[in-house]
Protein backbone atom coordinates (compact mmCIF):
# COMPACT_ATOMS: atom_id res chain seq x y z
CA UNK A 1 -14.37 3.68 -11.05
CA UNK A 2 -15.28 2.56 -7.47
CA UNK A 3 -16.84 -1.08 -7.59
CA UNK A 4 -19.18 -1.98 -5.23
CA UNK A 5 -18.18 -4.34 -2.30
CA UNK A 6 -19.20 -8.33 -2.44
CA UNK A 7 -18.68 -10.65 0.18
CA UNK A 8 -20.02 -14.14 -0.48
CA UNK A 9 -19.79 -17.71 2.30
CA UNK A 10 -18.93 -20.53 0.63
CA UNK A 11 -20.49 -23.29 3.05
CA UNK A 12 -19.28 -26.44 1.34
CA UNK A 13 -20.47 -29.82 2.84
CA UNK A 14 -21.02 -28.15 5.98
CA UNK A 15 -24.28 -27.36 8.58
CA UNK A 16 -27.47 -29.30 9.60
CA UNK A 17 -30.83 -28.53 8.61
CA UNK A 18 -31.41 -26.23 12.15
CA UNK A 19 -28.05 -24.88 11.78
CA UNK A 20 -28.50 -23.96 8.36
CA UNK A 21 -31.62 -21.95 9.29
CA UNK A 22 -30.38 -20.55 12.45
CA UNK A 23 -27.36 -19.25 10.50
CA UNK A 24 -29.17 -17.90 7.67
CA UNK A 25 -31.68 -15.99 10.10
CA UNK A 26 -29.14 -14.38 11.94
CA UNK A 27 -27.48 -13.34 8.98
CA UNK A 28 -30.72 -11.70 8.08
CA UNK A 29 -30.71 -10.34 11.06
CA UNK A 30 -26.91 -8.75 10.82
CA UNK A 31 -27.31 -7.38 7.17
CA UNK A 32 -30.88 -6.27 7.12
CA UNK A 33 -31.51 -4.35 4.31
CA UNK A 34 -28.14 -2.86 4.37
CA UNK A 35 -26.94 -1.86 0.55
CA UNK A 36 -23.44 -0.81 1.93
CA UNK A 37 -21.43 -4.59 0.37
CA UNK A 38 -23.21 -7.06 -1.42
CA UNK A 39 -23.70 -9.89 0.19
CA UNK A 40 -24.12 -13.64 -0.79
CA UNK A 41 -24.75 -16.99 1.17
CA UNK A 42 -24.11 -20.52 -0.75
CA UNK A 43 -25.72 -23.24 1.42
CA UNK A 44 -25.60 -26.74 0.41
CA UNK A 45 -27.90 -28.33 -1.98
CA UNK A 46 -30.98 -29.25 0.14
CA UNK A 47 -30.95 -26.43 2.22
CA UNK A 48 -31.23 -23.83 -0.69
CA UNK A 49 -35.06 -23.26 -0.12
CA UNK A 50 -35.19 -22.92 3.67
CA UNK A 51 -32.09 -20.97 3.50
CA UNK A 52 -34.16 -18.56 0.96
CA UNK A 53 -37.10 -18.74 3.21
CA UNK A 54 -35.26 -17.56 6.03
CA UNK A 55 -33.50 -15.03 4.38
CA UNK A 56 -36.64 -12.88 2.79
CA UNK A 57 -36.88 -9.59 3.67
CA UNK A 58 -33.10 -9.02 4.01
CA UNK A 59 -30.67 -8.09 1.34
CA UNK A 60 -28.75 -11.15 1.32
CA UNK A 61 -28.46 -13.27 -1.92
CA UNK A 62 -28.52 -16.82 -2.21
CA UNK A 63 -26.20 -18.80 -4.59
CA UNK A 64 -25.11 -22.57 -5.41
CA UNK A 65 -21.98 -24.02 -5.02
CA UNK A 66 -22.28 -25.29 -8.63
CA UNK A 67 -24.74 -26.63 -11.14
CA UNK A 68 -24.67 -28.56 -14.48
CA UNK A 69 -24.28 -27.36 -18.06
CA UNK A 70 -26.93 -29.95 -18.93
CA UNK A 71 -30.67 -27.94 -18.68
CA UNK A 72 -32.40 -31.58 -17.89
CA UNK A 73 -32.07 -35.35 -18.39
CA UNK A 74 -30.63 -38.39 -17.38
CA UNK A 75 -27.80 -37.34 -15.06
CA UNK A 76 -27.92 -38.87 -11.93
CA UNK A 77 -26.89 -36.97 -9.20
CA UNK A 78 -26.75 -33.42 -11.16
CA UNK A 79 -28.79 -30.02 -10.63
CA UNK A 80 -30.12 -27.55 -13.29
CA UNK A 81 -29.75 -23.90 -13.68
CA UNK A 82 -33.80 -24.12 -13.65
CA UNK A 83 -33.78 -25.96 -10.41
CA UNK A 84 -31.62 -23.50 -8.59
CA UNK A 85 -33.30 -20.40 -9.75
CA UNK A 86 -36.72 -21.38 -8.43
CA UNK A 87 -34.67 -22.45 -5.18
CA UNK A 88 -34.45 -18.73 -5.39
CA UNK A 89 -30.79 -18.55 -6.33
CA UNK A 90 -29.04 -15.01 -7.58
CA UNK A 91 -25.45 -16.77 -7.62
CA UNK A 92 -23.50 -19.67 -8.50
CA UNK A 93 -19.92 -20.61 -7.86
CA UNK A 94 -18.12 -22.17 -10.80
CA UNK A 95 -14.68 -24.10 -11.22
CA UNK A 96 -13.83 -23.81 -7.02
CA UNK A 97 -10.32 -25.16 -6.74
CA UNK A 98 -11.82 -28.37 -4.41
CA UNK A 99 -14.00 -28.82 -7.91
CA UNK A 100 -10.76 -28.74 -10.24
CA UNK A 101 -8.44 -30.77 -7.82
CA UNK A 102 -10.07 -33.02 -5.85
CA UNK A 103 -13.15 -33.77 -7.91
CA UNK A 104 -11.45 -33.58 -11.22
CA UNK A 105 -13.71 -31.03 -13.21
CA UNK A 106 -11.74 -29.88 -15.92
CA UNK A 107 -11.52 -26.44 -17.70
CA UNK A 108 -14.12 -27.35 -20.52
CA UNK A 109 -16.71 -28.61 -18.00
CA UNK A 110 -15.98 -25.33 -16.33
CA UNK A 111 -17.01 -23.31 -19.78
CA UNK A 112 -19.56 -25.41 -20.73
CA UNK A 113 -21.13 -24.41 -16.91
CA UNK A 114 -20.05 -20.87 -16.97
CA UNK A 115 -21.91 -20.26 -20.34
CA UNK A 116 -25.31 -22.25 -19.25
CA UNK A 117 -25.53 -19.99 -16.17
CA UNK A 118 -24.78 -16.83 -17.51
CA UNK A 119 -27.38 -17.47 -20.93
CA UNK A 120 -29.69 -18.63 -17.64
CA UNK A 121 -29.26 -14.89 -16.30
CA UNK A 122 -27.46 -16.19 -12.95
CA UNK A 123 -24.52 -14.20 -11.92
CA UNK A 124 -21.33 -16.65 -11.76
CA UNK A 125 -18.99 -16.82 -9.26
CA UNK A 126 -15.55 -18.16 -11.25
CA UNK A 127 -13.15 -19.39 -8.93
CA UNK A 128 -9.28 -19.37 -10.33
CA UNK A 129 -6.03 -19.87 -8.51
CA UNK A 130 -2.51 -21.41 -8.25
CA UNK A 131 -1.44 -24.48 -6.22
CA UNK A 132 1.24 -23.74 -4.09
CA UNK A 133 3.80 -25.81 -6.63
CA UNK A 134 2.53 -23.27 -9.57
CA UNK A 135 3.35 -20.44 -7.04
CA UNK A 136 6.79 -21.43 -6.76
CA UNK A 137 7.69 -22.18 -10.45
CA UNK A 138 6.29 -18.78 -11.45
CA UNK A 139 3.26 -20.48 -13.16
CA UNK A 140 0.75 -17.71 -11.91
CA UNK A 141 -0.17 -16.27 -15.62
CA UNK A 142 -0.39 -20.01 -16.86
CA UNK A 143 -2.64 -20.86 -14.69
CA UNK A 144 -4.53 -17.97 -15.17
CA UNK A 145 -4.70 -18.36 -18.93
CA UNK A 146 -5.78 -21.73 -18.66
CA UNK A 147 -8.28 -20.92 -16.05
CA UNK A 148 -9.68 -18.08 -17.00
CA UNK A 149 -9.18 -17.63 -21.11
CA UNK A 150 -10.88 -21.56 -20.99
CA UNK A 151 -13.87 -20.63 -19.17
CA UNK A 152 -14.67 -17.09 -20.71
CA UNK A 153 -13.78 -17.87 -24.84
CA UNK A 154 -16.76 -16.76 -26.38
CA UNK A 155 -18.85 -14.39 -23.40
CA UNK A 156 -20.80 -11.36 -25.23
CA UNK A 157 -19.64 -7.51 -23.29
CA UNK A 158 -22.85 -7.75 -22.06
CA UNK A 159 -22.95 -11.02 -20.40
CA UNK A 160 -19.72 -9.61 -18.36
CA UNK A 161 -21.73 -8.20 -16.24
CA UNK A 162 -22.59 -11.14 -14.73
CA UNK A 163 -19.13 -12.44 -14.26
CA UNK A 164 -18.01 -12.14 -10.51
CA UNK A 165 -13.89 -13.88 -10.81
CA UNK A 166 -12.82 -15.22 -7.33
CA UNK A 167 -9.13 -15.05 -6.75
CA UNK A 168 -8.23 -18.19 -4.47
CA UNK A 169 -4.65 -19.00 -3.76
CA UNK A 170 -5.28 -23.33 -3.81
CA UNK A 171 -2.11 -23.09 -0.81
CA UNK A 172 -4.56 -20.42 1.71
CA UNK A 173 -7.64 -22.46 1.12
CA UNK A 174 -8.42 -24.10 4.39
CA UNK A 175 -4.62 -23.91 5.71
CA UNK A 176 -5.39 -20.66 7.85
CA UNK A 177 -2.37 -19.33 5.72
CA UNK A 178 -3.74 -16.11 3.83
CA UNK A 179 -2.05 -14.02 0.95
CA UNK A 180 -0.90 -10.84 2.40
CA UNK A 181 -2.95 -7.59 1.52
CA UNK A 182 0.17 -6.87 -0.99
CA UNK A 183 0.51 -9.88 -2.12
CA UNK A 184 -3.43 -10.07 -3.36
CA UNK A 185 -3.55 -6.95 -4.84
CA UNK A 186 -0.63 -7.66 -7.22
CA UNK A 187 -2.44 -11.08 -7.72
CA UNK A 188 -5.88 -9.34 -8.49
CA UNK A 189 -4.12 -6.33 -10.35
CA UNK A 190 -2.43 -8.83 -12.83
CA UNK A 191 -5.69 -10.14 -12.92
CA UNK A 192 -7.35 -6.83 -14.11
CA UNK A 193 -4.96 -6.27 -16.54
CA UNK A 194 -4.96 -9.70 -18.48
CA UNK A 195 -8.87 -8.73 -18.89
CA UNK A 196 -8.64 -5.58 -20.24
CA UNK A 197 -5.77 -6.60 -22.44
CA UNK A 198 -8.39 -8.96 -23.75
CA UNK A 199 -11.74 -7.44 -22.90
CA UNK A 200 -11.41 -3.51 -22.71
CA UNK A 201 -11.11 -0.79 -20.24
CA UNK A 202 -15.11 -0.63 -19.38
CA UNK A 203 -15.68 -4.23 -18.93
CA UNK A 204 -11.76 -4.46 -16.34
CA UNK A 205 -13.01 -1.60 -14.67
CA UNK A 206 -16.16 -2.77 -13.72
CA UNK A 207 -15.17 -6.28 -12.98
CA UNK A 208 -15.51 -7.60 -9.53
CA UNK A 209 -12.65 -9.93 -8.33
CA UNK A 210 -12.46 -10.83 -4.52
CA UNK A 211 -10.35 -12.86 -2.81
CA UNK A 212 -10.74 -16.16 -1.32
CA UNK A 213 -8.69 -18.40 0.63
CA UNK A 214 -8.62 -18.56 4.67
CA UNK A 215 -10.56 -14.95 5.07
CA UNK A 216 -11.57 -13.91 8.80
CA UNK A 217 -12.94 -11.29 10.24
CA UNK A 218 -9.30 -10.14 11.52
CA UNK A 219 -7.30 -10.12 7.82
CA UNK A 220 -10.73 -8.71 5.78
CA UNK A 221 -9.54 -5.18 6.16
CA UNK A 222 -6.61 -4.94 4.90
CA UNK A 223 -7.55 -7.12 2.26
CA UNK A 224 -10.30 -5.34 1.08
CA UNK A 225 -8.54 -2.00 1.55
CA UNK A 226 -6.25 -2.79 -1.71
CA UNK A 227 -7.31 -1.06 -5.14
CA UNK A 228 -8.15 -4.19 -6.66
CA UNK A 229 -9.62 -5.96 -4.00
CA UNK A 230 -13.24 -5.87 -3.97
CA UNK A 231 -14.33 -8.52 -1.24
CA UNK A 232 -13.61 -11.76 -0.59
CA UNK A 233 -15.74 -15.46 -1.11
CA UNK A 234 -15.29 -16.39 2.29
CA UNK A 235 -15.19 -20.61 3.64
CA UNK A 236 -14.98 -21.76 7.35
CA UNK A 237 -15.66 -18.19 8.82
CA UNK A 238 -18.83 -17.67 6.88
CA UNK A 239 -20.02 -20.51 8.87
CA UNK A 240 -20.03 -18.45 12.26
CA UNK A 241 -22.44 -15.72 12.30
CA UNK A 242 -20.48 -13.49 14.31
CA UNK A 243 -17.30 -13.58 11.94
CA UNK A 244 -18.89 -13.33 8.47
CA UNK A 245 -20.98 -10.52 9.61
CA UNK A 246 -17.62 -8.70 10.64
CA UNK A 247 -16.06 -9.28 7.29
CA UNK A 248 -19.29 -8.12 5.44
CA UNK A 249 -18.93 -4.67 7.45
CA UNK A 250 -14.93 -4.58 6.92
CA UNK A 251 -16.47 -4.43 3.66
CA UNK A 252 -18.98 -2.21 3.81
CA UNK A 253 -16.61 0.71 5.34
């Protein structure tokens, strides 16, 4: 079955206030109303609602770059599923590899999150991928397993359909090294195949799973021209207007 295109920017700790809104806007702009890729911006924090602001009218989502499994309370420092849906967020990214290895989240805080957005009718963006140590001792399906399996145990068939997984090589992220178009379609293909080992042929099929890890506007193409490929979660180049919109219409081709 032919899966739609998604192409999401990962902003991270990144942009001011004005460039936050200029960016958004002339991403607006760029997409419009286009329906060709789906297309996703995740802005820090405090810019989620002018972000959303200047995004209305265009067919751009908005998503978080993570949120707590707790709905309210005493937890200093943490944000609710609530809080980021009337922020006006679609999206949010779940167990990113900068999460896992420099801040220490571990595969059950990664469930326990995973399961609180998806009951909270958010579409999750779960982030998986090897270190370039696990690469090299073959450690790929491991990883996976402990990844993926961990975060998953226990989603309904019908709560699949919220589940976005975001391939991301830890060893491209950042490095300007990416994963060759060859070498991310065997990555996402193994991928595929582990879930409908587990999970069946309709809910594999339909599953989205893009690539992430040093993406620009010049290796989108042949990345998202692989079978298993179906866009990418983009970092540093979805912070230039110019570039993301290039890899949002390498994906919408």
């Amino acid at each position: 079955m032919a899966r739609k295109k998604f192409v999401a920017g990962n902003w991270k700790m990144n942009t001011t206030l004005a460039e936050a809104k200029a960016l958004a806007t002339a991403l607006a702009q760029g997409v419009g109303t286009s329906t060709a890729a789906d297309v996703a911006v995740c802005p820090p924090y405090p810019w989620l609602v002018p972000v959303h602001e200047a995004l209305k009218g265009s067919s751009v989502g908005l998503g978080a770059q993570d949120v707590s499994h707790e709905p309210k309370g005493a937890f200093t420092g943490e944000v609710s599923t609530a809080m980021i849906k009337e922020a006006g967020c679609k999206y949010v990214v779940l167990g990113h590899s900068e999460r896992r290895h420099i801040l220490g989240e571990s595969d059950v805080e990664v469930h326990l999150k995973l399961h609180t957005a998806v009951e909270a009718g958010l579409y999750v963006i779960l982030c998986m991928g090897e270190t370039l140590v696990e690469r090299e001792k073959g450690l790929a399906e491991r990883v996976f397993q402990r990844q993926v399996y961990s975060a998953v145990a226990g989603i309904t068939d019908e709560q699949w359909s919220r589940i976005i997984i975001a391939y991301e090589p830890v060893w491209a992220i950042g490095t300007g090294k990416t994963a060759t178009p060859d070498q991310a379609q065997n990555a996402h293909y193994f991928i595929r195949t582990k879930i409908r080992s587990l999970h069946g042929e309709k809910i594999a099929n339909a599953l989205p799973i893009l690539y992430g890890g040093s993406v620009t506007a010049d290796t989108a193409a042949g990345l998202f021209s692989q079978p298993d490929v179906d866009g990418g979660l983009v970092g540093g180049a979805s912070l230039k207007a110019d570039q993301f919109l290039a890899i949002v219409k390498a994906a919408g081709n």
